[in-house]
Protein backbone atom coordinates (compact mmCIF):
# COMPACT_ATOMS: atom_id res chain seq x y z
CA UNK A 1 95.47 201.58 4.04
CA UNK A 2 93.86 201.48 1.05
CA UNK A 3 91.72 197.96 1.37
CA UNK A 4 90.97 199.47 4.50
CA UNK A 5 89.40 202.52 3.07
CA UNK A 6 88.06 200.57 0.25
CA UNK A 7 85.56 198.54 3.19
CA UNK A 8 85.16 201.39 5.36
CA UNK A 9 83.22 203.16 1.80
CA UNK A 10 81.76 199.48 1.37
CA UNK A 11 80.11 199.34 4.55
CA UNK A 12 78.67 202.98 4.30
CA UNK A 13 77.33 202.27 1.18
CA UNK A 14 75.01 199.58 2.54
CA UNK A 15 74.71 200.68 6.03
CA UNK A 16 71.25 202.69 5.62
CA UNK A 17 69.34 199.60 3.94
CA UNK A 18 71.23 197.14 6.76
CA UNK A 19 69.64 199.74 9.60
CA UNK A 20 66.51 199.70 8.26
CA UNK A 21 66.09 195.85 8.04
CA UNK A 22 67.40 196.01 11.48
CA UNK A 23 64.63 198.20 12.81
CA UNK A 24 61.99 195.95 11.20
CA UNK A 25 63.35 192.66 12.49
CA UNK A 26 63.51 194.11 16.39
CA UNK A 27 61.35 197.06 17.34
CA UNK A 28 58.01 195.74 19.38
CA UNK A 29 55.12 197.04 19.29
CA UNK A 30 53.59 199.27 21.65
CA UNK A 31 56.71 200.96 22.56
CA UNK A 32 56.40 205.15 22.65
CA UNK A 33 58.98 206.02 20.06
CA UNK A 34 60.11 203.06 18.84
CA UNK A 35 59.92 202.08 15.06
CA UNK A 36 57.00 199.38 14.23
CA UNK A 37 56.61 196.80 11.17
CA UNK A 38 53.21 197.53 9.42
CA UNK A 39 51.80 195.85 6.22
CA UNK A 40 51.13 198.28 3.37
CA UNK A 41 48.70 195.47 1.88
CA UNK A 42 45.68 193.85 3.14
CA UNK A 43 47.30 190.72 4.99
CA UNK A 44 44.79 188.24 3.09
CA UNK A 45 44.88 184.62 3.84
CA UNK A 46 46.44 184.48 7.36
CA UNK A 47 45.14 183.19 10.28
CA UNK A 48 46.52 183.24 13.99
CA UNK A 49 45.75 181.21 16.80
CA UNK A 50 46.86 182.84 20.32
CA UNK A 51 47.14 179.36 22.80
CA UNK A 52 47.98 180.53 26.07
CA UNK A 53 48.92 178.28 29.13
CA UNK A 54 46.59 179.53 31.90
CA UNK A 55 47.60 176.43 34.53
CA UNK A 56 47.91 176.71 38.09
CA UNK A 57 51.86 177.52 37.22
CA UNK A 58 51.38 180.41 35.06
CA UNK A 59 49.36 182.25 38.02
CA UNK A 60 52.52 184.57 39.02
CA UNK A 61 52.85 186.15 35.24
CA UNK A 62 49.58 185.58 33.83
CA UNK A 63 48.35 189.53 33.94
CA UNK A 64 51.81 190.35 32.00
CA UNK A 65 51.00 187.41 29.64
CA UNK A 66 47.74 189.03 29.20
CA UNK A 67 48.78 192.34 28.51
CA UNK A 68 51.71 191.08 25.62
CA UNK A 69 48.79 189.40 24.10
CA UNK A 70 46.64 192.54 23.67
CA UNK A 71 49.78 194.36 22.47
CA UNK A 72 50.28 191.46 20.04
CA UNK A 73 46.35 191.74 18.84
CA UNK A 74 46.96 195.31 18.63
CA UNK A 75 49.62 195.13 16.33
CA UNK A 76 48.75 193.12 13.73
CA UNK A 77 46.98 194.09 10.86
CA UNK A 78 43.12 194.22 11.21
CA UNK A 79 42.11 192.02 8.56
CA UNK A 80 43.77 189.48 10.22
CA UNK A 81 41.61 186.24 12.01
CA UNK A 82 43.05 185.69 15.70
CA UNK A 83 41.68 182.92 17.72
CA UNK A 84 42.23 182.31 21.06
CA UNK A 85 42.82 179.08 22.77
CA UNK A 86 43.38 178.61 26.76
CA UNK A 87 44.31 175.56 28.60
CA UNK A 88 45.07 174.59 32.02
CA UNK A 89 43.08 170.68 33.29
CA UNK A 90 40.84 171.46 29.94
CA UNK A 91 41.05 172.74 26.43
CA UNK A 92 39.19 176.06 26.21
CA UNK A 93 38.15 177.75 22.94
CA UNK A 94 37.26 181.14 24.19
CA UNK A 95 36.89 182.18 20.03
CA UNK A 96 37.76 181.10 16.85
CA UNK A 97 39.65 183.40 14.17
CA UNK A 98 37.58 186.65 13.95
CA UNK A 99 38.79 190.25 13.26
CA UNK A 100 36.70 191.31 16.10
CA UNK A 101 39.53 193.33 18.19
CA UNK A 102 37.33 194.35 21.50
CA UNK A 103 35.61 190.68 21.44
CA UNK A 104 39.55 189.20 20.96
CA UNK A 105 40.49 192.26 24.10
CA UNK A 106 37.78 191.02 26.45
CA UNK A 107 38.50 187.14 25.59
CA UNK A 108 42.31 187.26 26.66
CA UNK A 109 41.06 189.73 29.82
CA UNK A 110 38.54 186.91 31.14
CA UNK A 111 41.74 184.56 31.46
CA UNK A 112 41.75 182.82 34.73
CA UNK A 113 44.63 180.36 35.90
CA UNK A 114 43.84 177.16 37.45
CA UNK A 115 44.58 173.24 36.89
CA UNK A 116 48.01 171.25 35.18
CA UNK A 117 48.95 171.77 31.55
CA UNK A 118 47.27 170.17 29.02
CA UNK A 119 49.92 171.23 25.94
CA UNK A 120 49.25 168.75 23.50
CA UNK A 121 45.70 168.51 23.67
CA UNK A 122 45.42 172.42 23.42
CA UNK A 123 47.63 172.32 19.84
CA UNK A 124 45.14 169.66 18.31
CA UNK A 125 42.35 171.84 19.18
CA UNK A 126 44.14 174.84 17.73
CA UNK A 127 44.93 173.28 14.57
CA UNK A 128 41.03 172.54 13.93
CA UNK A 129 40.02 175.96 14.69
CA UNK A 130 41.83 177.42 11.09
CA UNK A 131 38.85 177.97 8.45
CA UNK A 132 39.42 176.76 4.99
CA UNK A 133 40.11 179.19 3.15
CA UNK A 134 43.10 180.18 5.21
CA UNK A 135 46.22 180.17 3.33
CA UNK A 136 48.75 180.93 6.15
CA UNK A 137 47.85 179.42 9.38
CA UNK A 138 50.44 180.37 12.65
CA UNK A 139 49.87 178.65 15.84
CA UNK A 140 51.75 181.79 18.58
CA UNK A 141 51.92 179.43 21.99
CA UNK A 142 52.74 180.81 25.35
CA UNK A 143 53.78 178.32 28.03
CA UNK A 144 56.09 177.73 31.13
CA UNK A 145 56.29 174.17 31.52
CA UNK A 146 55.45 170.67 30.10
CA UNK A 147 53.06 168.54 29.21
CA UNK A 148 50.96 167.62 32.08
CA UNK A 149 47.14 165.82 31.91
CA UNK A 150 46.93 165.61 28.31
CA UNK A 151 45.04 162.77 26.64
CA UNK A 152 47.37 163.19 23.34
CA UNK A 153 50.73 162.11 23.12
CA UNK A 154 53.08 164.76 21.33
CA UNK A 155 53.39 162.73 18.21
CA UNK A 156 49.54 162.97 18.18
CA UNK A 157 50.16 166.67 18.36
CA UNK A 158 52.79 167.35 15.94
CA UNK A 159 50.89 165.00 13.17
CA UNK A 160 47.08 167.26 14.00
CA UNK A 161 49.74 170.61 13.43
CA UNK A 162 50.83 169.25 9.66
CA UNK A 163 51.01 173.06 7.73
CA UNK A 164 50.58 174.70 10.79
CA UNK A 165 53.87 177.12 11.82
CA UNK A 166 53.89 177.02 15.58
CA UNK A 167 55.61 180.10 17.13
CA UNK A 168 56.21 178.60 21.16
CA UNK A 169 57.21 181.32 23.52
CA UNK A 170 58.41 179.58 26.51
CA UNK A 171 58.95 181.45 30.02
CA UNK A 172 61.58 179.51 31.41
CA UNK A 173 60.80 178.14 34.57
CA UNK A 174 61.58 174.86 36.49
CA UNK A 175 58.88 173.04 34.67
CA UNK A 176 60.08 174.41 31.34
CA UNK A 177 60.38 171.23 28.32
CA UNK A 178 62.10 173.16 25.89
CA UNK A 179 62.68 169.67 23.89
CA UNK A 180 59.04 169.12 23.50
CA UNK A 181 58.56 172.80 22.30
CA UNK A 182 61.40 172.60 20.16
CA UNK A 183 59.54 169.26 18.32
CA UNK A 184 56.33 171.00 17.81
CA UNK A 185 58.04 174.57 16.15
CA UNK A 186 60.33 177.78 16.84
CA UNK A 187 60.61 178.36 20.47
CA UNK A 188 61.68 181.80 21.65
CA UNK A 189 62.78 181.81 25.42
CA UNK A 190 61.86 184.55 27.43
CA UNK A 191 63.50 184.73 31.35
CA UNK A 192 60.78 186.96 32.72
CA UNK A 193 57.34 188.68 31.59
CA UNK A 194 59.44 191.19 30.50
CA UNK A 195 60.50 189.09 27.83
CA UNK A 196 57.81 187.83 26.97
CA UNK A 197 55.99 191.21 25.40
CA UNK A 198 59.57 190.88 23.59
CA UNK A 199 58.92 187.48 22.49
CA UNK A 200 55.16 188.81 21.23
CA UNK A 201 56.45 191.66 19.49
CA UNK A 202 58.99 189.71 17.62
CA UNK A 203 56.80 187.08 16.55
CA UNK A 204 54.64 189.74 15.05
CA UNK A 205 56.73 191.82 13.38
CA UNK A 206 57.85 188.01 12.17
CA UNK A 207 54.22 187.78 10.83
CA UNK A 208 54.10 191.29 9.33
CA UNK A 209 57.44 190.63 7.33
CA UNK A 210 56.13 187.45 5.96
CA UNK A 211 52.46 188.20 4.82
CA UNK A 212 53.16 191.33 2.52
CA UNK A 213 55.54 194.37 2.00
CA UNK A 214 56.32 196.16 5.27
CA UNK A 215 58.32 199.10 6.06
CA UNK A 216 59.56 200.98 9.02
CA UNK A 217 57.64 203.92 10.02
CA UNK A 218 57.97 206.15 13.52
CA UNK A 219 53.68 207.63 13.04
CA UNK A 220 55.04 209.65 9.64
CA UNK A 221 53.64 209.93 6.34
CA UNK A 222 55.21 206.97 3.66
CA UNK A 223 57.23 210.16 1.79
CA UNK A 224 58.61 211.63 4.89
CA UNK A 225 62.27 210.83 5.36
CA UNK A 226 63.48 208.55 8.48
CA UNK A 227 65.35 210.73 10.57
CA UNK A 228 68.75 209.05 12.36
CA UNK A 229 67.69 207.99 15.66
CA UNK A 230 68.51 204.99 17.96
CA UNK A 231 66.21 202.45 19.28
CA UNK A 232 66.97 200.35 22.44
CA UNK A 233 65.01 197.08 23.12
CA UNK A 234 65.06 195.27 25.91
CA UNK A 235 64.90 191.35 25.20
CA UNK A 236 65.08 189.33 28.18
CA UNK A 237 68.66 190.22 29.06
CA UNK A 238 69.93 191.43 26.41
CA UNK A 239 69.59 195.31 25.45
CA UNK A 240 70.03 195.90 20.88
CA UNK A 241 70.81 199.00 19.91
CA UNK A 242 69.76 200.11 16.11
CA UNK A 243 71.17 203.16 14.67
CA UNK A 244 69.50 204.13 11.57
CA UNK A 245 70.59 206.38 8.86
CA UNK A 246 68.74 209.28 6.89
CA UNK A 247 67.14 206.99 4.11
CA UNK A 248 63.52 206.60 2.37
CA UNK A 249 61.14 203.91 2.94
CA UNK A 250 60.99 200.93 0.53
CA UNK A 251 59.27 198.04 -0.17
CA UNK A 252 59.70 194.96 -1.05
CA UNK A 253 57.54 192.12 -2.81
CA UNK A 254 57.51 188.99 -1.39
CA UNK A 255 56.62 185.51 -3.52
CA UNK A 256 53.72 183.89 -1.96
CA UNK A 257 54.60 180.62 -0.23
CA UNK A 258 52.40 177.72 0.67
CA UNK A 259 52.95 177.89 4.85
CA UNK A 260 55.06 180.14 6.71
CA UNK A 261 58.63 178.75 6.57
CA UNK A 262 60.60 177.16 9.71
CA UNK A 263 62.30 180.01 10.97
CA UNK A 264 65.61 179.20 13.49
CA UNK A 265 65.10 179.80 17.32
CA UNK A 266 66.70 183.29 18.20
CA UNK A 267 69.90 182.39 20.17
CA UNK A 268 69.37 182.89 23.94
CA UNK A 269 71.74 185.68 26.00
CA UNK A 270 73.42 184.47 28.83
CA UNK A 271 74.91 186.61 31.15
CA UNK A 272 78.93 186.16 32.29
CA UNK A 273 81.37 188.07 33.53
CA UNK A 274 83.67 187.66 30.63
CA UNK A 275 81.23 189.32 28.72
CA UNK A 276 80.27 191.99 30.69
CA UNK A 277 83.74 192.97 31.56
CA UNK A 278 84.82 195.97 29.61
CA UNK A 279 87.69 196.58 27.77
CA UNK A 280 89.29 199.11 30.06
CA UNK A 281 89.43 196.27 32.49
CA UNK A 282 90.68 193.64 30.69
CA UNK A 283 93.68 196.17 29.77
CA UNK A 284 93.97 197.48 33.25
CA UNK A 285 93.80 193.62 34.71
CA UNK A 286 96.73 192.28 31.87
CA UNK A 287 98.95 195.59 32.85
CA UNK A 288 98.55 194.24 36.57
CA UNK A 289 99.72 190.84 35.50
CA UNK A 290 102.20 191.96 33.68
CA UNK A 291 103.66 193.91 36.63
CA UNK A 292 103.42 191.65 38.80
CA UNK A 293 105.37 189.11 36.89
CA UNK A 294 108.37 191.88 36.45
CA UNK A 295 108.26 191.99 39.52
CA UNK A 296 108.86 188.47 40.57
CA UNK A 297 111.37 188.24 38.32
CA UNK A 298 113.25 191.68 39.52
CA UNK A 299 112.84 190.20 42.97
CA UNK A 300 114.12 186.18 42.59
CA UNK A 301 116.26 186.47 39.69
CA UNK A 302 118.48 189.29 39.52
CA UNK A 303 120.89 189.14 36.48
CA UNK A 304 124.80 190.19 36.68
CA UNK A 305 125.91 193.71 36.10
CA UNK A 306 125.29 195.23 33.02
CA UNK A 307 128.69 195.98 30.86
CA UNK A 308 129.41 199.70 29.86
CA UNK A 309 129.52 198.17 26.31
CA UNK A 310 126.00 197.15 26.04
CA UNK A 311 124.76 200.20 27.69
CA UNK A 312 126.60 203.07 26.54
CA UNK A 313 127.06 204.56 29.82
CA UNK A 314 129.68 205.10 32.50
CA UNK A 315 128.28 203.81 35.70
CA UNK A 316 127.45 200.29 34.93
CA UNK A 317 123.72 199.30 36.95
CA UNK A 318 122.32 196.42 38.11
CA UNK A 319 118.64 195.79 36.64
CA UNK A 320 117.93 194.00 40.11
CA UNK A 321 118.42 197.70 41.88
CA UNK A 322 114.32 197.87 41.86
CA UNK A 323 113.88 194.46 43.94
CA UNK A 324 116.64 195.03 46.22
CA UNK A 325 115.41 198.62 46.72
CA UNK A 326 111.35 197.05 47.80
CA UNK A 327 113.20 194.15 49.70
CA UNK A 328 115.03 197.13 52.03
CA UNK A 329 111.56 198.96 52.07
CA UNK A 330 109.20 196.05 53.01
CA UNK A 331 112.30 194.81 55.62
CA UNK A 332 111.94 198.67 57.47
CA UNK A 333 108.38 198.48 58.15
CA UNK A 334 108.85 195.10 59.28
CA UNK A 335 111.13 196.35 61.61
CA UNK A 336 109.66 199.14 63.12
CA UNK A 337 106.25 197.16 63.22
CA UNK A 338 107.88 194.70 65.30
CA UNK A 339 107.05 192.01 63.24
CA UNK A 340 110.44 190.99 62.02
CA UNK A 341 112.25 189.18 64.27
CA UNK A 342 109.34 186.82 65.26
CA UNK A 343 108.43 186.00 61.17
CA UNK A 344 112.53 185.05 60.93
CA UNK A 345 111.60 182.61 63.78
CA UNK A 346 108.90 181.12 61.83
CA UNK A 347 110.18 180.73 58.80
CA UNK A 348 113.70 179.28 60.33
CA UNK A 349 111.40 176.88 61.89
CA UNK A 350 109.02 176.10 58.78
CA UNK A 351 113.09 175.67 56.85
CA UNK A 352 112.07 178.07 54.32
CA UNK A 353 114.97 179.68 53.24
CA UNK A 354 113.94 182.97 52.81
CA UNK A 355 114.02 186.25 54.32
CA UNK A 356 111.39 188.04 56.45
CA UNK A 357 110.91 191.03 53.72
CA UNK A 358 111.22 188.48 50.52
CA UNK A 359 108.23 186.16 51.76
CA UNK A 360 105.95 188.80 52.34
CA UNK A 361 106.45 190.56 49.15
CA UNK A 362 106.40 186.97 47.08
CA UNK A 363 102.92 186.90 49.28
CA UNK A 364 102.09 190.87 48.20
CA UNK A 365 103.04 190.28 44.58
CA UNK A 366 100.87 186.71 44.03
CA UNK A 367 98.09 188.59 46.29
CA UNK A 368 97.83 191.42 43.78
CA UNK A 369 98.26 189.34 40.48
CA UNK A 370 95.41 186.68 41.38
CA UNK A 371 93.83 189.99 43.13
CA UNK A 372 93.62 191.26 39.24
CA UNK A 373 92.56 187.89 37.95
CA UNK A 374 89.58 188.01 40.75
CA UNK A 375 88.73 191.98 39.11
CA UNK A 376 88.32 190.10 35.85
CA UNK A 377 86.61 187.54 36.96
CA UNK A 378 83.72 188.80 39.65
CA UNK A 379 84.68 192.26 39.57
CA UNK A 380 85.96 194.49 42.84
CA UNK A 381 84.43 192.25 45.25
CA UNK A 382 86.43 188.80 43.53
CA UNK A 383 89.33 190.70 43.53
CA UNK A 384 89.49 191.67 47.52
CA UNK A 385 88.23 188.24 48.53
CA UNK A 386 91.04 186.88 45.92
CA UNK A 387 94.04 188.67 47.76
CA UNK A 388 92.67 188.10 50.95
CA UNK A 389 92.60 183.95 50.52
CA UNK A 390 96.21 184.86 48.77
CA UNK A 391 97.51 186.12 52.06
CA UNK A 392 95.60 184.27 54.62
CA UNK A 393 96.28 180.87 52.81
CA UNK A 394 100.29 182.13 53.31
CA UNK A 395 100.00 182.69 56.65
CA UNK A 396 97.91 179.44 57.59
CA UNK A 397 101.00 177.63 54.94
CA UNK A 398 103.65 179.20 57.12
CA UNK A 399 102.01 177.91 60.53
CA UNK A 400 101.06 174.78 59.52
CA UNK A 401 104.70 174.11 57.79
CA UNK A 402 106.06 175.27 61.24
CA UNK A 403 104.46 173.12 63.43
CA UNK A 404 104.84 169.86 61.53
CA UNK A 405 108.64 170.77 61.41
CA UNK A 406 108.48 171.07 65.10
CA UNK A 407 106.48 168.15 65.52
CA UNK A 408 109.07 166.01 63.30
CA UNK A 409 111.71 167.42 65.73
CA UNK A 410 110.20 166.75 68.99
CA UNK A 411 109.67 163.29 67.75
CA UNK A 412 113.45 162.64 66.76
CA UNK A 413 114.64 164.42 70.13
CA UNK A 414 115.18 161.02 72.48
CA UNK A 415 116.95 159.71 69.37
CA UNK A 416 119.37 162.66 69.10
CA UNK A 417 119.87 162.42 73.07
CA UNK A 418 120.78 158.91 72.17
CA UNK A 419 123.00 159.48 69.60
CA UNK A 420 124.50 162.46 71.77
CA UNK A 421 125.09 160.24 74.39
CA UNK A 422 127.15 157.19 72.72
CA UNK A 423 129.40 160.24 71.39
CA UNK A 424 130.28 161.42 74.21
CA UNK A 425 130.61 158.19 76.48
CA UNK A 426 133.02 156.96 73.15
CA UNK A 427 134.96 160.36 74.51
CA UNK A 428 133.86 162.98 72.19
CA UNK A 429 133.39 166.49 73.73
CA UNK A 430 130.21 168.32 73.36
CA UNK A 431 131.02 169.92 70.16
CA UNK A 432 132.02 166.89 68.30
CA UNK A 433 128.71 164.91 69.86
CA UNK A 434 126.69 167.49 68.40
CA UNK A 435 128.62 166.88 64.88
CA UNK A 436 127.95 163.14 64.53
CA UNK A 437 124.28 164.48 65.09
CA UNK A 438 124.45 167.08 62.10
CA UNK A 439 125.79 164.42 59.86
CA UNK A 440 123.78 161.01 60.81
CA UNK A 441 120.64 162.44 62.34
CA UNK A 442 117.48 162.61 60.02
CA UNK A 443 115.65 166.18 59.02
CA UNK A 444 114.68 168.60 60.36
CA UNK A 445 117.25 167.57 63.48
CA UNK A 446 120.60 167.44 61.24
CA UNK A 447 119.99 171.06 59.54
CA UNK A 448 118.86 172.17 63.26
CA UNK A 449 122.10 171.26 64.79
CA UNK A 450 124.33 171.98 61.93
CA UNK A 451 122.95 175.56 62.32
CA UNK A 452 124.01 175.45 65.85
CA UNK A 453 127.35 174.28 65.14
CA UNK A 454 127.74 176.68 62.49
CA UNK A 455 126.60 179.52 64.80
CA UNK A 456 129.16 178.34 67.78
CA UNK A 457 132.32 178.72 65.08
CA UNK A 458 131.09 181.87 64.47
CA UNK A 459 131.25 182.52 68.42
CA UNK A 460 128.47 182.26 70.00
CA UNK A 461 128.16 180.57 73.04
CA UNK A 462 126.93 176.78 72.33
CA UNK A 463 124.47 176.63 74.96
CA UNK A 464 123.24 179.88 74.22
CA UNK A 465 123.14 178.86 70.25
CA UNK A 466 120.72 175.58 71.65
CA UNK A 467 119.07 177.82 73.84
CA UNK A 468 118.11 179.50 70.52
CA UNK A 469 117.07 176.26 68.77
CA UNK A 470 114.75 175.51 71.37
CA UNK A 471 112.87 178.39 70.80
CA UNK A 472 112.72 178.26 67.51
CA UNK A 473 111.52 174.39 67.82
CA UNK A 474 109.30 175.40 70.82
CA UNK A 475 110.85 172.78 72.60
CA UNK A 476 110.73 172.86 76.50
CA UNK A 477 112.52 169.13 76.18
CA UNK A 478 115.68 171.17 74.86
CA UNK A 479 115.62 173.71 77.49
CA UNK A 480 115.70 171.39 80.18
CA UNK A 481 118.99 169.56 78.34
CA UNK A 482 120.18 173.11 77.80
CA UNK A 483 119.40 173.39 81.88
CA UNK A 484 121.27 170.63 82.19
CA UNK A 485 124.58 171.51 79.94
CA UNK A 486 124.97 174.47 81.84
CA UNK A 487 124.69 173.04 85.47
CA UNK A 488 127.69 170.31 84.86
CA UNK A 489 129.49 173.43 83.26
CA UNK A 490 129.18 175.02 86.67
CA UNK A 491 129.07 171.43 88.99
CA UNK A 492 130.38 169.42 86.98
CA UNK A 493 129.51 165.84 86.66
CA UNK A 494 128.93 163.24 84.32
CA UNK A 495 127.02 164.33 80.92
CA UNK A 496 126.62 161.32 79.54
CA UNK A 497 124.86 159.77 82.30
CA UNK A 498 122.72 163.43 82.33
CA UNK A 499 122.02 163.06 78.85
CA UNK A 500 120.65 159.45 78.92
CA UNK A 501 118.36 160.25 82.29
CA UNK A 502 116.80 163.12 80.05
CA UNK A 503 116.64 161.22 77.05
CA UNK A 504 114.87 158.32 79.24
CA UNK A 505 112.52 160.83 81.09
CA UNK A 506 111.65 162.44 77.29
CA UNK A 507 110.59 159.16 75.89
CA UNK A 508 108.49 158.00 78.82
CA UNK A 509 106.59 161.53 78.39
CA UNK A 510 105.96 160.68 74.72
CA UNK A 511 104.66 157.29 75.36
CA UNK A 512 102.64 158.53 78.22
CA UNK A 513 100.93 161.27 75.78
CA UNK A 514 100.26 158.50 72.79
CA UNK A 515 98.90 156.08 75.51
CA UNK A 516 96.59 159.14 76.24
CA UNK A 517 95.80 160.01 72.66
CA UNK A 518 95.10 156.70 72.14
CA UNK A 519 92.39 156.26 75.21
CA UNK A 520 90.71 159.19 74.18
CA UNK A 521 90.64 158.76 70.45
């Protein structure tokens, strides 16, 4: 508690100074309200060449290009040179450095947009427009793609920019060559023309910071005190907030240096879910998860009765009471929904050995849980179409599981007839026929027809019990041999012989409908 109150005093001891460099480093200019960098010196020395791309590309965000460059004029200081430099098929000079703000206004206003992009060629000329008495010479670039039509190669470029500090802004596009950029100097990305007045502002208060003393002022006197206040800029996609404290202005001298120096590329914000997803969510989703587990595990594996020792009670209680209790509720409204009986057909057909209410609460409980993960993910929309694959992907798992069990046993039926038909010509009754089957016959037959024998010793009628299988299996092949059972039972007649002539007429039909599938394939 104490180290912990030692920082907390720590950090408000420096906060104030730590706001106020804040301010300076982000707040753009031209922005009602907002807190600007401004030089309290003469900025002597520095010179600025504006290069902006006016090719055919740039046609769509050229008049907000235009307007961050006035802003960017505006807001340095005006004994500052700025040149401007356009280039589309050709290199333009529209003016070389001059402190001349309404000739630099109407330059960047004539800008027209036409032609490829002639990068290169446009630095070279930009680096021979600097005078020579210029101490500090910044090259501030604006372009959306690469290279295209220049008669310089970069290398030419980069060794014609040798103590020149490029500043690239580059508005990302398809065309955009962030490597070439990157070779040439600092490249600040900006996803729209919204970012790139963010970009301009930046670089300028970059310039301010670096050419004399600056401080942060909202349009008040230097010995008024900086009220708290917040300031929100919007860069690209990416909103800063900068809270500042009650403090004083101050300056700060800075050693001269020979050319700016490199300066690393801000990092670029990408949007994702995981970071827009706010903590009240990610609790809420975990708590889901959690749930949901507890109750899988209250539902599949129930532990044995608790003793009176351990709890300290009378009654002992079963910590699988919860399950049991949504098993009885989720089997009711299956039941008076109708739905019951036929899902116990389906899954005794698909052999999953479960109940009607346990599969569809596994299928609720895995539907909510990956539901949760979906809210996480993509938010209310993921999460419904999430549960909604959960349970439709059950369903089409149960269907498809049933009829390739049914398949499997239509396939294996003239086999069992077979086998059925030995048995009872060797002088086996019925009963003991359909025995052999539930011990040699392969799946899904032998657990079919050991469920039939297991239903007759309980006392159910055997035909009846096979009258069951068949609809279970969908098999009109075992209704007819159930057809049959029960005429010799009320004839009489050979079985045997009854059982082969089905058996014979079942596998003719089968070859008949491959011989078909075949033709038609």
């Amino acid at each position: 508690m104490n180290r912990l109150r030692h920082r907390l005093l720590a950090f408000l001891a420096i906060a104030p100074r730590v706001a106020v460099i804040a301010v300076v480093a982000v707040a753009p200019a031209g922005l009602p309200g907002s807190a600007r960098a401004a030089a309290q010196v003469p900025a002597v020395g520095l010179e600025v060449m504006l290069v902006i791309d006016a090719s055919g590309s740039m046609r769509p965000a050229i008049e907000a290009a235009k307007a961050a460059a006035r802003e960017f004029v505006d807001s340095m200081p005006a004994e500052v040179p700025i040149g401007v430099v356009t280039f589309g098929d050709d290199v333009t000079v529209l003016t070389p450095p001059t402190t001349d703000r309404p000739l630099l206004s109407e330059e960047i206003n004539s800008i027209v947009t036409v032609g490829d992009t002639a990068l290169y060629d446009a630095v070279i000329a930009a680096s021979q427009q600097f005078s020579l008495t210029a101490d500090y010479k910044v090259i501030v670039l604006l372009s959306d793609g690469k290279d295209e039509g220049s008669g310089a190669t970069l290398d030419a470029a980069i060794a014609a920019s040798q103590g020149v500090s490029i500043e690239a802004i580059s508005l990302t596009t398809a065309q955009t060559d962030i490597a070439s950029l990157s070779a040439l100097g600092t490249v600040t990305s900006a996803d729209d023309t919204a970012g790139v007045s963010a970009a301009f502002a930046r670089v300028a208060s970059h310039l301010a910071a670096v050419v004399g003393p600056v401080m942060a002022t909202t349009s008040l006197t230097p010995s008024t005190t900086v009220e708290a206040s917040t300031t929100t800029v919007a860069v690209s996609t990416t909103t800063v907030a900068v809270s500042t404290a009650a403090v004083a202005p101050s300056t700060t001298s800075l050693a001269p240096v020979a050319s700016l120096p490199p300066r690393p590329a801000a990092p670029v914000a990408v949007d994702s879910p995981s970071a827009t997803a706010s903590p009240v969510t990610l609790w809420l989703g975990a708590l889901g998860v959690f749930l949901g587990l507890l109750l899988l595990g209250l539902l599949f594996f129930p532990r044995a009765r608790v003793s009176k020792a351990r709890l300290g009670i009378d009654k002992p209680r079963s910590v699988s009471d919860m399950g049991k209790r949504a098993v009885s509720v989720v089997d009711q409204a299956l039941e008076r929904r109708g739905k019951r009986a036929d899902l116990a057909t389906k899954l005794a057909a698909a052999d999953i050995s479960m109940q009607p209410a346990e599969f569809v609460g596994v299928v609720a409980v895995v539907a909510v849980v990956l539901g949760l993960v979906g809210l996480l993910l993509a938010g209310p929309p993921g999460a419904l179409l999430t549960a909604a694959v959960v349970c439709v992907g059950a369903r089409v798992y149960l269907n498809r599981t049933k009829a390739r069990h049914q398949a499997a046993f239509a396939a294996q039926l003239p086999d069992v007839l077979q086998l059925v038909t030995t048995s009872l010509r060797s002088g086996f009754g019925l009963a003991q026929a359909l025995d052999s089957v539930a011990e040699e016959a392969e799946e899904p037959a032998r657990s079919a027809f050991a469920q039939v024998l297991v239903e007759s010793r309980l006392g159910r009628d055997l035909p009846d019990a096979m009258r069951a299988l068949a609809r279970r299996m969908d098999s009109h092949d075992l209704e007819w041999v159930v057809g049959a059972i029960e005429i010799n039972r009320d004839t009489g007649g050979n079985l045997s012989e009854i059982f082969r002539t089905v058996g014979a007429t079942i596998r003719e039909r089968q070859r008949l409908v491959r011989l078909v599938a075949s033709l038609t394939a």
